[in-house]
PDB file of N, CA and C in Angstrom:
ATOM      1  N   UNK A   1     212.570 -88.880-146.697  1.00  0.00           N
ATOM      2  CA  UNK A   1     212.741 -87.579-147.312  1.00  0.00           C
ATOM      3  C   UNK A   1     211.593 -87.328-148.278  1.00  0.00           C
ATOM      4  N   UNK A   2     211.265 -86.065-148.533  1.00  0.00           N
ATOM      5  CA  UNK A   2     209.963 -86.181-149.141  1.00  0.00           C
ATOM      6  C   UNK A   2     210.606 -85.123-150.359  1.00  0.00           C
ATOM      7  N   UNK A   3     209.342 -84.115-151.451  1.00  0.00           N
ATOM      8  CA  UNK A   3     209.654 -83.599-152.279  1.00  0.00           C
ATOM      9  C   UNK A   3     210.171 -82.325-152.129  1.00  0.00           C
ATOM     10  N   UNK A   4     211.084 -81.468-152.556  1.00  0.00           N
ATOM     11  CA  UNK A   4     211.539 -80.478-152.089  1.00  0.00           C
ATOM     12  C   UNK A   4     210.189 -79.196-152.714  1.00  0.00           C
ATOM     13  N   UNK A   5     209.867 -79.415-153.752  1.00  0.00           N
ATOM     14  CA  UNK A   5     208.774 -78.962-154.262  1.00  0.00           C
ATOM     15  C   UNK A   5     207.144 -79.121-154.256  1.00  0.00           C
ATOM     16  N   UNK A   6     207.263 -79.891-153.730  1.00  0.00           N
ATOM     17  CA  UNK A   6     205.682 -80.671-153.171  1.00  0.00           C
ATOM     18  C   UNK A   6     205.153 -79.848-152.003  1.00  0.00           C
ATOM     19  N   UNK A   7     203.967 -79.747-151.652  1.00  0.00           N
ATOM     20  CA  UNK A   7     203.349 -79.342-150.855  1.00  0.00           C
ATOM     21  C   UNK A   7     201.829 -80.323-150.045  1.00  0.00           C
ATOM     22  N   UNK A   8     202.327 -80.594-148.675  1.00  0.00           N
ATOM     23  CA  UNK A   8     201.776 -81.347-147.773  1.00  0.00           C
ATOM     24  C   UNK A   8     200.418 -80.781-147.308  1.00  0.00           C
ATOM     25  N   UNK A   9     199.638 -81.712-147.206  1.00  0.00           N
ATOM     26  CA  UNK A   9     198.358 -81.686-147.448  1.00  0.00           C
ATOM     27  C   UNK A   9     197.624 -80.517-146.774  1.00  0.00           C
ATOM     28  N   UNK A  10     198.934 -80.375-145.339  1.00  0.00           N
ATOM     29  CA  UNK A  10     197.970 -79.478-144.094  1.00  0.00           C
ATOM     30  C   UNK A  10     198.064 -77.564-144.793  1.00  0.00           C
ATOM     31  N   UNK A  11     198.314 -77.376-145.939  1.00  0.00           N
ATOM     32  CA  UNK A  11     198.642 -76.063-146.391  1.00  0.00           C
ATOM     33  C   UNK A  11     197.107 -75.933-147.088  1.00  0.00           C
ATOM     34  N   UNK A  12     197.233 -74.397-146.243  1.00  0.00           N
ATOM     35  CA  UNK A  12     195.541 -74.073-146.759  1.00  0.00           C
ATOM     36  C   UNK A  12     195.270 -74.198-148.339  1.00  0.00           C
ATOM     37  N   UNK A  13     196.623 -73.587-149.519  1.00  0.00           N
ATOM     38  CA  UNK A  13     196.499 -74.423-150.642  1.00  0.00           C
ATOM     39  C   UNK A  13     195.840 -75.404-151.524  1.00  0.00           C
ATOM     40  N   UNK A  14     196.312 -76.684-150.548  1.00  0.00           N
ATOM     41  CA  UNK A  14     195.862 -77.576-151.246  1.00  0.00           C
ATOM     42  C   UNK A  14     194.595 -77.945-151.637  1.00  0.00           C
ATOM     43  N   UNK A  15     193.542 -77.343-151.313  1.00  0.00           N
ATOM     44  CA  UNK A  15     192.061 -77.449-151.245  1.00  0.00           C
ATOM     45  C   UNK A  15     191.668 -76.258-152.681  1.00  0.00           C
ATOM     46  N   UNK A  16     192.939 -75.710-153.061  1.00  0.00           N
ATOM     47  CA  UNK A  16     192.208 -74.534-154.016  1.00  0.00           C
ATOM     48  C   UNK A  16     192.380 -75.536-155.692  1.00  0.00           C
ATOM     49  N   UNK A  17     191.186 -74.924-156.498  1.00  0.00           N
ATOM     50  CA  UNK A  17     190.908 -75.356-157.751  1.00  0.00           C
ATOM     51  C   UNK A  17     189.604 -76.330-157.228  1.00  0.00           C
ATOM     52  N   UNK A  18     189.635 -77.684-158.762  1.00  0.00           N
ATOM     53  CA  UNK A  18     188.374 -78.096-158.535  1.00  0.00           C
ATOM     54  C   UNK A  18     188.648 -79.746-158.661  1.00  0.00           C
ATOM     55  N   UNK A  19     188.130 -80.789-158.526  1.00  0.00           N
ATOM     56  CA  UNK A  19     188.903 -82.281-158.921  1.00  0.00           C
ATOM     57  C   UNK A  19     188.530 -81.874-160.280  1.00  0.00           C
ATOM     58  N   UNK A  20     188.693 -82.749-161.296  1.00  0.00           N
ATOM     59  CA  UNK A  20     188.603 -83.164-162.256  1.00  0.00           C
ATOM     60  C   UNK A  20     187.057 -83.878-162.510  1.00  0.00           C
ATOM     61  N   UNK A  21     186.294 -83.531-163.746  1.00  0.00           N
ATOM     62  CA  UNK A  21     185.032 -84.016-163.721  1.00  0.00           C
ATOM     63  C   UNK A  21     183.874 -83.105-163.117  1.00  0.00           C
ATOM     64  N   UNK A  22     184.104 -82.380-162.182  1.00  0.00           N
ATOM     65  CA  UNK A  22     182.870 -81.592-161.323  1.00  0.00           C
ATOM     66  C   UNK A  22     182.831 -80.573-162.403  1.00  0.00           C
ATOM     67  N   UNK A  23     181.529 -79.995-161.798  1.00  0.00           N
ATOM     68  CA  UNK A  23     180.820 -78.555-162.410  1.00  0.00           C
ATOM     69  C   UNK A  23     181.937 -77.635-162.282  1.00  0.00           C
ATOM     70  N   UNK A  24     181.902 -76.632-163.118  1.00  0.00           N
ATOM     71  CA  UNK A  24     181.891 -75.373-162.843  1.00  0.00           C
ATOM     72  C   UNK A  24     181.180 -74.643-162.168  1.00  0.00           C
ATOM     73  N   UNK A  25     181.973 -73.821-161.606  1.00  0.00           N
ATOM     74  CA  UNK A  25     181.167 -72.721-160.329  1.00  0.00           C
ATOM     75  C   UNK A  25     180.540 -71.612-161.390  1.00  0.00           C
ATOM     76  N   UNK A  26     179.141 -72.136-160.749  1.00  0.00           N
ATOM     77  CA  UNK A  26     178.418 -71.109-161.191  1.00  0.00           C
ATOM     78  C   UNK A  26     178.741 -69.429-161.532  1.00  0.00           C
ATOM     79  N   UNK A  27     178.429 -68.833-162.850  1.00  0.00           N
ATOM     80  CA  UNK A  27     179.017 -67.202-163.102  1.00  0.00           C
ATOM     81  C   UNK A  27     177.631 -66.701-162.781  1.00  0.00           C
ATOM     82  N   UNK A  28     177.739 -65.578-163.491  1.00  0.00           N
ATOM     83  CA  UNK A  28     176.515 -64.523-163.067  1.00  0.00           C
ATOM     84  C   UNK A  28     176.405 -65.043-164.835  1.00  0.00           C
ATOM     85  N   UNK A  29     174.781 -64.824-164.567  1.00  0.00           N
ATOM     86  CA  UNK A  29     173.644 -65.238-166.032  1.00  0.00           C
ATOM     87  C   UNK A  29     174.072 -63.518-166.356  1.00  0.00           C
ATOM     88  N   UNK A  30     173.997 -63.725-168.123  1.00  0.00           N
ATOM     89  CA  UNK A  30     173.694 -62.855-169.111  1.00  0.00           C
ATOM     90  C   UNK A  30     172.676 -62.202-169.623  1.00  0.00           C
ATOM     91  N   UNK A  31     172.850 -61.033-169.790  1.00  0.00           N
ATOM     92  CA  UNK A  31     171.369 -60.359-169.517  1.00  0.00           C
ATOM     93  C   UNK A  31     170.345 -61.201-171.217  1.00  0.00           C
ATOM     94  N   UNK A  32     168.736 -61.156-170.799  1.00  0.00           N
ATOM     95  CA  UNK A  32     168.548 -61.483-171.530  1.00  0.00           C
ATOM     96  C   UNK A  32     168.256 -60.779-172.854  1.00  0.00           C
ATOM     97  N   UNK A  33     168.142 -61.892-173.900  1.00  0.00           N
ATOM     98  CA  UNK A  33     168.211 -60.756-175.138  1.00  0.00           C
ATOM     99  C   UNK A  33     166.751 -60.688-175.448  1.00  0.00           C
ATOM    100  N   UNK A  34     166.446 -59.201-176.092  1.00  0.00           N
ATOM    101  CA  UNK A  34     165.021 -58.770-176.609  1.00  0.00           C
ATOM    102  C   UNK A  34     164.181 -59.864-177.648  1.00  0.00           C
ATOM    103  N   UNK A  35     163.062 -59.805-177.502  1.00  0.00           N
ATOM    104  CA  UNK A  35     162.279 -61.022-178.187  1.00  0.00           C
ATOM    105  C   UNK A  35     162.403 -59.874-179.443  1.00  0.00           C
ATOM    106  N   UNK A  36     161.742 -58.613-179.301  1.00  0.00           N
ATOM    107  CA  UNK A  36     161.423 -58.206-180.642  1.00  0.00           C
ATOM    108  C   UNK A  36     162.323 -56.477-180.703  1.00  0.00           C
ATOM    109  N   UNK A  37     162.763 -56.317-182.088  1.00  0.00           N
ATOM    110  CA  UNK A  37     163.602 -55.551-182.037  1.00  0.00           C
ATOM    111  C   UNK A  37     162.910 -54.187-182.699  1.00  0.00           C
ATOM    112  N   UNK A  38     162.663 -53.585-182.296  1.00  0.00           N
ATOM    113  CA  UNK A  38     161.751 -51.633-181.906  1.00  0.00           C
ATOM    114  C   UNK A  38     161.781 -51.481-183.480  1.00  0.00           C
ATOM    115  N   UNK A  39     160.365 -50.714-183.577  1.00  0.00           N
ATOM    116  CA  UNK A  39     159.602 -49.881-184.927  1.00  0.00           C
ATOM    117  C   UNK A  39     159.494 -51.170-185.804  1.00  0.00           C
ATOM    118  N   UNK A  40     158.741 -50.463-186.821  1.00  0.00           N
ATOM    119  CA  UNK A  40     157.638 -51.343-187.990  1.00  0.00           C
ATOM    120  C   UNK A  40     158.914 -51.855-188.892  1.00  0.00           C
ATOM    121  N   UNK A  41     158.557 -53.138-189.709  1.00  0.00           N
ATOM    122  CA  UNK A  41     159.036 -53.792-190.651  1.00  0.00           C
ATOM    123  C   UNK A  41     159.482 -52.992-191.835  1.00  0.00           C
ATOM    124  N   UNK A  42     160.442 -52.696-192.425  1.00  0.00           N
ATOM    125  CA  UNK A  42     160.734 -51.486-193.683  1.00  0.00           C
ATOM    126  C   UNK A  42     161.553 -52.919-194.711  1.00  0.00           C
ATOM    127  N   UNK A  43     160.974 -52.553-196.185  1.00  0.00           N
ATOM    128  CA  UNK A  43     161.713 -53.134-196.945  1.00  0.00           C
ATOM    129  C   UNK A  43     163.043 -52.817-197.194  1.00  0.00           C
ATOM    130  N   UNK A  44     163.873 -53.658-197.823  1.00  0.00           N
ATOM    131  CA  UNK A  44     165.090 -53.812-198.026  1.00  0.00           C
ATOM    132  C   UNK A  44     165.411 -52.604-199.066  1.00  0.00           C
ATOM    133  N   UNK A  45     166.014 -51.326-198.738  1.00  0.00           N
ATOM    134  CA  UNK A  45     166.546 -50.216-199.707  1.00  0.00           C
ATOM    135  C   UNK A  45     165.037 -49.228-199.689  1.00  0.00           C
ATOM    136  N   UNK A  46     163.692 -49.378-198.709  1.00  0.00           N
ATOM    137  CA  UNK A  46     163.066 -48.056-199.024  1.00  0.00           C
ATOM    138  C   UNK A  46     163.076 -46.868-199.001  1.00  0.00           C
ATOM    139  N   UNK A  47     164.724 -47.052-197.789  1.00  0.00           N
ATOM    140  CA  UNK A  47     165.054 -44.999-197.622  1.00  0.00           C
ATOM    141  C   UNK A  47     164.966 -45.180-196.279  1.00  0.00           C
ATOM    142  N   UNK A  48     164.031 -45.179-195.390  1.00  0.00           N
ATOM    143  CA  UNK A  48     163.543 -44.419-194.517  1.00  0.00           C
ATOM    144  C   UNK A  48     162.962 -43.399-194.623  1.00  0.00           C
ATOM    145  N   UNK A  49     162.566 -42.871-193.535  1.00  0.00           N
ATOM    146  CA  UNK A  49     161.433 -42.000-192.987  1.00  0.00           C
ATOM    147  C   UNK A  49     161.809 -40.358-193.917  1.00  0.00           C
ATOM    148  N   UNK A  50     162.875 -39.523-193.776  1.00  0.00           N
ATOM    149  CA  UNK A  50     163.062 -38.135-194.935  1.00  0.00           C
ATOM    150  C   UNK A  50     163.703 -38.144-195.794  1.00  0.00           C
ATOM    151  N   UNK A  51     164.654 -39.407-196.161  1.00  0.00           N
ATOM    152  CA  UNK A  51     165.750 -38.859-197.358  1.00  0.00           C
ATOM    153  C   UNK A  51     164.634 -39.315-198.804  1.00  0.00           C
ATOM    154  N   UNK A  52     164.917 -38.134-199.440  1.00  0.00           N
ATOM    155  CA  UNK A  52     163.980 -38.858-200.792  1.00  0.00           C
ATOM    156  C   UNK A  52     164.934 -39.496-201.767  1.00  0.00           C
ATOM    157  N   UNK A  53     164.160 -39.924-202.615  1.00  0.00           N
ATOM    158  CA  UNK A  53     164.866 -40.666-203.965  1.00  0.00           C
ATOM    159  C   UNK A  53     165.245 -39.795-204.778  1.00  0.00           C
ATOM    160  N   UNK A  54     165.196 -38.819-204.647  1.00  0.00           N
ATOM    161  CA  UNK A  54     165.319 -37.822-206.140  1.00  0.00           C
ATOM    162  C   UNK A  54     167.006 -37.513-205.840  1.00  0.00           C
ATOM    163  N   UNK A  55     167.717 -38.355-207.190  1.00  0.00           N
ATOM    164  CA  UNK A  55     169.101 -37.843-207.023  1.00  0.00           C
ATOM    165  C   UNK A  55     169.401 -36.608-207.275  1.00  0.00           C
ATOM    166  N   UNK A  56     168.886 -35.200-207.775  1.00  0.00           N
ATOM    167  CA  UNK A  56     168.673 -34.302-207.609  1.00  0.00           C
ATOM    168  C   UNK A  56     169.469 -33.740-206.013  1.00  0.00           C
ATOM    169  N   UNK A  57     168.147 -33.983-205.263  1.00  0.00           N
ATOM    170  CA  UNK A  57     168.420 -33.272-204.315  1.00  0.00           C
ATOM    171  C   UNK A  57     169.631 -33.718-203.201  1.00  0.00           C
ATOM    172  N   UNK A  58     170.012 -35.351-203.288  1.00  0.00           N
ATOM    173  CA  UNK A  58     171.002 -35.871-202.656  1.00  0.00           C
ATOM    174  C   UNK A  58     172.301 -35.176-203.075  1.00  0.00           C
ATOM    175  N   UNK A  59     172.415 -34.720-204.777  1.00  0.00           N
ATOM    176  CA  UNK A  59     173.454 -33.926-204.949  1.00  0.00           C
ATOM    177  C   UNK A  59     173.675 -32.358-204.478  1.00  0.00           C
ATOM    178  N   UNK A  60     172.586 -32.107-204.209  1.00  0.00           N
ATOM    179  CA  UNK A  60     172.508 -30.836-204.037  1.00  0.00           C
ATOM    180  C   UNK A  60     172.786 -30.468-202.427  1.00  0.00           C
ATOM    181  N   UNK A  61     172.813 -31.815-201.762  1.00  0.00           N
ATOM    182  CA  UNK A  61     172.715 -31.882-200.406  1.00  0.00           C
ATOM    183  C   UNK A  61     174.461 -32.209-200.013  1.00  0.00           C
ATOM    184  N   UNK A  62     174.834 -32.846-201.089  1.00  0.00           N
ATOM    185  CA  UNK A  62     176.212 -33.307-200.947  1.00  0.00           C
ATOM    186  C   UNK A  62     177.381 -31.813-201.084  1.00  0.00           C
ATOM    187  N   UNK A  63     176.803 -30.994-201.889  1.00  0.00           N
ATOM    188  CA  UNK A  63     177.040 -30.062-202.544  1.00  0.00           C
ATOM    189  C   UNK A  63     177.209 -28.925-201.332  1.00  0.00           C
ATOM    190  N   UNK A  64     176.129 -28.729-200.534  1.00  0.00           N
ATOM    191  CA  UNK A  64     175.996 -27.805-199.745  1.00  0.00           C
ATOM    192  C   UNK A  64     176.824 -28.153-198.387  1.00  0.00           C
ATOM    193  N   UNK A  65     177.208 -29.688-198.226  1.00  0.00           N
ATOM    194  CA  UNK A  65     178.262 -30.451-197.499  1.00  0.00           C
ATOM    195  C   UNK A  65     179.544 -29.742-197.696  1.00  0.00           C
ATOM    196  N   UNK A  66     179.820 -29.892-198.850  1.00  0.00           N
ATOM    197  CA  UNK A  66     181.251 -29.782-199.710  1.00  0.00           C
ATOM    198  C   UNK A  66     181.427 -27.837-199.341  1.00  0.00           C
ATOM    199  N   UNK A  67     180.296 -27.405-199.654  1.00  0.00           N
ATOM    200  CA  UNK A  67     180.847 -25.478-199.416  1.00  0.00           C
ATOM    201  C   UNK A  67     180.707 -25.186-197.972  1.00  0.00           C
ATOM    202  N   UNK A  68     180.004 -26.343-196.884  1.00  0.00           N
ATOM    203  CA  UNK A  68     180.502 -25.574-195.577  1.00  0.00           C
ATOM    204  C   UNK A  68     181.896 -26.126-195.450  1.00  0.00           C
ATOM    205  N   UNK A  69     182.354 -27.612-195.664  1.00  0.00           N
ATOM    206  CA  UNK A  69     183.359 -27.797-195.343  1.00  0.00           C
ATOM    207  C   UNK A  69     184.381 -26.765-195.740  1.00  0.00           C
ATOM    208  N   UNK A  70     184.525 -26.492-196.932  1.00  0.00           N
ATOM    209  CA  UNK A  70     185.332 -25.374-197.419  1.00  0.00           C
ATOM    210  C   UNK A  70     185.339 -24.107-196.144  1.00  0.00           C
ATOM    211  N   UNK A  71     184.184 -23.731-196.049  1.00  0.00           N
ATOM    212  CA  UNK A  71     183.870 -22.524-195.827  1.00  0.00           C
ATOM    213  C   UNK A  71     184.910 -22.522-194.205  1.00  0.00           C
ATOM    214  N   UNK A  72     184.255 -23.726-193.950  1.00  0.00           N
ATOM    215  CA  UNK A  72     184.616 -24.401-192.117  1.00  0.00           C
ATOM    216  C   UNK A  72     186.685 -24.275-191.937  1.00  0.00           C
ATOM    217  N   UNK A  73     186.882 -24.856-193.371  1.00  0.00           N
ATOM    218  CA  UNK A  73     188.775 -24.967-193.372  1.00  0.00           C
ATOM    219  C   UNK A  73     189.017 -23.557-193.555  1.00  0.00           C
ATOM    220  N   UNK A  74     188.504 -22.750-194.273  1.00  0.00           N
ATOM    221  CA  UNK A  74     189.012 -21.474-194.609  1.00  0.00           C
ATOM    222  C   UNK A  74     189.112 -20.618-193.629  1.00  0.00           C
ATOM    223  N   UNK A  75     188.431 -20.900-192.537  1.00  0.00           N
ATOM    224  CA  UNK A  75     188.420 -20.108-191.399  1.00  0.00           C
ATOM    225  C   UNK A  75     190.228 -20.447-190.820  1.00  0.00           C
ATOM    226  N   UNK A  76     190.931 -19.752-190.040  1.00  0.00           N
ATOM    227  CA  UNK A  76     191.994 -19.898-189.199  1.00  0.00           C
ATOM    228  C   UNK A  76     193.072 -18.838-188.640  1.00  0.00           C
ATOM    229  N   UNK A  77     193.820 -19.021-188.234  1.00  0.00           N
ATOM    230  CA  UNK A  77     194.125 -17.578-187.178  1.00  0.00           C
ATOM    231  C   UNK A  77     196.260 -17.366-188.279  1.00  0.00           C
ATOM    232  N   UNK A  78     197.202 -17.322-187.857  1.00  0.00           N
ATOM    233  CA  UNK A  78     197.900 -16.457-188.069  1.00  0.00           C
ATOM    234  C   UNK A  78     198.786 -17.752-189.042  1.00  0.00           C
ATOM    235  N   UNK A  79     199.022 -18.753-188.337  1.00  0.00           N
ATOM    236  CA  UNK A  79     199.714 -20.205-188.887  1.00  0.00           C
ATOM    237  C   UNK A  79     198.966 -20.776-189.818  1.00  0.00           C
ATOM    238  N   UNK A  80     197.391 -20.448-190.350  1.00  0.00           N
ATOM    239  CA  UNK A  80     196.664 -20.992-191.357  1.00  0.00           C
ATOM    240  C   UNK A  80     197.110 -20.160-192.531  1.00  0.00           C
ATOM    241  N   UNK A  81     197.175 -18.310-192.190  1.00  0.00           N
ATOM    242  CA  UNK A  81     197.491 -17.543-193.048  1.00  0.00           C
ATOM    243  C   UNK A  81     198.464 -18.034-194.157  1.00  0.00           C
ATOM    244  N   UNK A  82     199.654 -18.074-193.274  1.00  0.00           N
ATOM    245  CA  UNK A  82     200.767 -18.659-193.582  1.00  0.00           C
ATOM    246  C   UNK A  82     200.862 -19.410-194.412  1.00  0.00           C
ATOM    247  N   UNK A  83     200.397 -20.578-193.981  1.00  0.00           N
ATOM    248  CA  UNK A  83     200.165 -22.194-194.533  1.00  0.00           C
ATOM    249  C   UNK A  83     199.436 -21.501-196.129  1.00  0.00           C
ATOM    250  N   UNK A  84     198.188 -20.520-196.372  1.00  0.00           N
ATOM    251  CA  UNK A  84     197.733 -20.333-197.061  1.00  0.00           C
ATOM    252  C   UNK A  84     198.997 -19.667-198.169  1.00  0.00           C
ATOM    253  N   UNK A  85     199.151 -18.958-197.626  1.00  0.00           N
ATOM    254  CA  UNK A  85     200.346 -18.042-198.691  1.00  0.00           C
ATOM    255  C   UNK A  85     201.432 -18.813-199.377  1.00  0.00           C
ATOM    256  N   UNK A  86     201.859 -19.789-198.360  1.00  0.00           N
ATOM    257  CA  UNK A  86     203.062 -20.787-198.549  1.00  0.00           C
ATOM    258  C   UNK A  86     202.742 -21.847-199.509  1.00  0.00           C
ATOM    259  N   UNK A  87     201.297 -22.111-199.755  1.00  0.00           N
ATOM    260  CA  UNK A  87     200.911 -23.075-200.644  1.00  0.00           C
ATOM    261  C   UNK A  87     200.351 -22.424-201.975  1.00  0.00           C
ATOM    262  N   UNK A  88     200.320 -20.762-202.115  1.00  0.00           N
ATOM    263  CA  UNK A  88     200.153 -20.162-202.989  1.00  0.00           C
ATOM    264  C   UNK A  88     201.432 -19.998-204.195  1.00  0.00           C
ATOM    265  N   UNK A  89     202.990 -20.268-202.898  1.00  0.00           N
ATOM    266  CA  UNK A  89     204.085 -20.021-203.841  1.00  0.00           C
ATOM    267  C   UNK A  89     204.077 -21.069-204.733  1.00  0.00           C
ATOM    268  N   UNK A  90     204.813 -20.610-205.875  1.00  0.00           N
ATOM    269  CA  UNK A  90     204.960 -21.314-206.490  1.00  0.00           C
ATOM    270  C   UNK A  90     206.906 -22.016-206.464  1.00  0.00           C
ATOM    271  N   UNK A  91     207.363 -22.868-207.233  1.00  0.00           N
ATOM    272  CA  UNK A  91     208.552 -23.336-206.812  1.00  0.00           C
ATOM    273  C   UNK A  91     210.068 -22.669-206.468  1.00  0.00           C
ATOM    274  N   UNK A  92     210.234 -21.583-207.528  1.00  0.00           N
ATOM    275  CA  UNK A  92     211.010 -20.395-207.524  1.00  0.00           C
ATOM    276  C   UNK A  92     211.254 -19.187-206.911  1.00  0.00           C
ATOM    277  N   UNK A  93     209.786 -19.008-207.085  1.00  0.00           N
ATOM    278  CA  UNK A  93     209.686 -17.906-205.107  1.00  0.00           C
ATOM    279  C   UNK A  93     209.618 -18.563-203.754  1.00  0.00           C
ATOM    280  N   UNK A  94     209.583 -19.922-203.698  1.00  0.00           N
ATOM    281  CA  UNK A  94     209.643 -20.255-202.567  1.00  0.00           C
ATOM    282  C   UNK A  94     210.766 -20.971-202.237  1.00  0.00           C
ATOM    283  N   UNK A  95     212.139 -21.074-203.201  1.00  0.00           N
ATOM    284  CA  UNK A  95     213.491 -20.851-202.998  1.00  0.00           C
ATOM    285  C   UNK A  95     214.116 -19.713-203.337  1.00  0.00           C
ATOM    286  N   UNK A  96     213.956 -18.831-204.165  1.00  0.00           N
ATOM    287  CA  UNK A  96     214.266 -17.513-203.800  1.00  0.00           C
ATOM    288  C   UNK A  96     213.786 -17.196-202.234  1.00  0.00           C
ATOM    289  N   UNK A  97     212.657 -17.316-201.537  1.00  0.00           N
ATOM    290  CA  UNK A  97     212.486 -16.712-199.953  1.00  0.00           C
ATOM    291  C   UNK A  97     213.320 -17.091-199.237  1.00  0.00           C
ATOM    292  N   UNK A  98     213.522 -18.846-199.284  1.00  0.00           N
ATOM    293  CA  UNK A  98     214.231 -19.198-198.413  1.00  0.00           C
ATOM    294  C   UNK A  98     216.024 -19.046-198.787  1.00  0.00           C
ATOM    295  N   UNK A  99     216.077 -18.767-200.047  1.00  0.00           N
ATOM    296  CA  UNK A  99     217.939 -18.230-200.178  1.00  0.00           C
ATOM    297  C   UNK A  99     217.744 -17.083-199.513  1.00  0.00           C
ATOM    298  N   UNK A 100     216.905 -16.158-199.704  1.00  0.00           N
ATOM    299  CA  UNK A 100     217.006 -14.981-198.886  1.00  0.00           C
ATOM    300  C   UNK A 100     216.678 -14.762-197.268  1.00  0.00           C
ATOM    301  N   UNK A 101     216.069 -15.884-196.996  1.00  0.00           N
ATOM    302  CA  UNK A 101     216.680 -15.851-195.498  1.00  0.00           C
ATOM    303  C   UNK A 101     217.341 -16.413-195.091  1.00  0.00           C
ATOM    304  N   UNK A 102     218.177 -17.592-195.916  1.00  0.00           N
ATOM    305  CA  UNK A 102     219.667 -17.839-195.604  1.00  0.00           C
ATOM    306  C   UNK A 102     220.667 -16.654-195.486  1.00  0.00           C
ATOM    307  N   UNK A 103     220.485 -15.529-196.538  1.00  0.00           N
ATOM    308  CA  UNK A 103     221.672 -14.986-196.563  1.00  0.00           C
ATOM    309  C   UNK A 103     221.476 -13.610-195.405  1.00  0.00           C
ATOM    310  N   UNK A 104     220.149 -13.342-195.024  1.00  0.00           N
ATOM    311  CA  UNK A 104     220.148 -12.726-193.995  1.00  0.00           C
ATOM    312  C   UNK A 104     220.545 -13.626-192.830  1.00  0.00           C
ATOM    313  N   UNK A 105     220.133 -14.458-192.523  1.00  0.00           N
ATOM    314  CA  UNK A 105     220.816 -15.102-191.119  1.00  0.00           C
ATOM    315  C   UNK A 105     222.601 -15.249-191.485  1.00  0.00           C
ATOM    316  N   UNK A 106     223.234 -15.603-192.394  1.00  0.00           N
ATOM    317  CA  UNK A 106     224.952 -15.233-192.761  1.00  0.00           C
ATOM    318  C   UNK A 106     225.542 -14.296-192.225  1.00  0.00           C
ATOM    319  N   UNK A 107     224.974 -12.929-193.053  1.00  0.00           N
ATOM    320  CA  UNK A 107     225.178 -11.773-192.729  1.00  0.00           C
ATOM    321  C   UNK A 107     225.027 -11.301-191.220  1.00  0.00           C
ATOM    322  N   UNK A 108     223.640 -11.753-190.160  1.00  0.00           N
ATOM    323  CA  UNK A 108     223.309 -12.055-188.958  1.00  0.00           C
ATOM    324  C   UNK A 108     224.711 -12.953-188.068  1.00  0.00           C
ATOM    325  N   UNK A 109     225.129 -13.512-189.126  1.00  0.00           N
ATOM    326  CA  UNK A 109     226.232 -14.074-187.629  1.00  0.00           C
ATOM    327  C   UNK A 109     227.697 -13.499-188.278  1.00  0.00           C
ATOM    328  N   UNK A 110     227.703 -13.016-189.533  1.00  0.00           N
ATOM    329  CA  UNK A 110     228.966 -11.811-189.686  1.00  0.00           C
ATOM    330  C   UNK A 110     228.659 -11.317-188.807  1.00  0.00           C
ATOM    331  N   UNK A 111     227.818 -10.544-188.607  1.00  0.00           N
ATOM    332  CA  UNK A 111     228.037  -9.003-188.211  1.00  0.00           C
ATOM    333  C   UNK A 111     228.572  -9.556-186.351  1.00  0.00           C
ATOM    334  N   UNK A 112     228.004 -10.411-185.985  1.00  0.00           N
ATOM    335  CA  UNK A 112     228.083 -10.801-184.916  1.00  0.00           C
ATOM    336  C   UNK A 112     229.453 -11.418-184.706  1.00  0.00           C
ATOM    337  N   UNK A 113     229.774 -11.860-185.301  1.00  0.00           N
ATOM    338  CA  UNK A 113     231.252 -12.461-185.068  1.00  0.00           C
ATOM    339  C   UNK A 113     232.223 -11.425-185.927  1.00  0.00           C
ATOM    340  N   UNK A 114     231.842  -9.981-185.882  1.00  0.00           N
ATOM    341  CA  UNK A 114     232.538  -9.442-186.348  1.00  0.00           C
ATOM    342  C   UNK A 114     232.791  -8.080-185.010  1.00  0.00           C
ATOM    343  N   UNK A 115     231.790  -7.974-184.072  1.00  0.00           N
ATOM    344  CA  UNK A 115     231.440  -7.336-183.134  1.00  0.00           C
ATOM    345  C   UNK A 115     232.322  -8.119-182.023  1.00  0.00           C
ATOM    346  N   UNK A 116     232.091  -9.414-182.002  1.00  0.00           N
ATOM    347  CA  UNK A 116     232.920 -10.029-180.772  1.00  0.00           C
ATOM    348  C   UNK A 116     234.391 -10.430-181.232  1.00  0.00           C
ATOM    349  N   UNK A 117     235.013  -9.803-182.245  1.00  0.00           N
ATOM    350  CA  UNK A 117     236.100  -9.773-182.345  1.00  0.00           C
ATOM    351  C   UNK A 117     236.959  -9.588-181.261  1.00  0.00           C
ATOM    352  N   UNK A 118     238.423 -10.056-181.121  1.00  0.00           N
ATOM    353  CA  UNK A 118     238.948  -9.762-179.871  1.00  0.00           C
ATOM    354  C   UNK A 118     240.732  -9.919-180.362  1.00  0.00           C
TER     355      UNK A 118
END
């Protein structure tokens, strides 16, 4: 009787993997890496090639950043409006609005359950 789990030699199987000790099967080579890496030697913190040193103008550059972004959010269509107005209320008008469209939707299902009376 032999192993119930074992597998006899004549199964195409048994030949797959590698013994123990041999090479690895050759992969595909890695590309090689560059001897020298593109444009001239620059010291450590000189800038580069247009931004100048003058903190001046870096603020002034940051500055002109800061008013398109503005300019860029301020733009928007009917749900920005909104959003705009809604963040204009302040805490009291913006529960006074919403008691008052509670008590219109109330009145909205009186009248309605006063119509389907039966």
């Amino acid at each position: 009787m032999g192993n119930i789990c074992g597998k006899t030699e004549s199964e195409p199987d048994a030949r797959a993997g590698r013994p123990l000790g041999s090479a690895p099967p050759s992969g595909p080579k890695t590309a090689p890496v560059p001897k020298k890496v593109g444009g001239p030697p620059r010291t450590l913190g000189s800038g580069g090639g247009d931004s100048s040193s003058d903190p001046g103008d870096a603020r002034r550059k940051a500055a002109e950043a800061a008013e398109a972004r503005a300019k860029a959010s301020s733009k928007g269509g009917k749900l920005q409006s909104q959003l705009n107005a809604q963040k204009k209320q302040n805490r009291s008008s913006a529960l006074a609005e919403a008691s008052n469209q509670e008590l219109l939707a109330r009145e909205a299902d009186a009248a309605a359950q006063a119509r389907n009376w039966e």
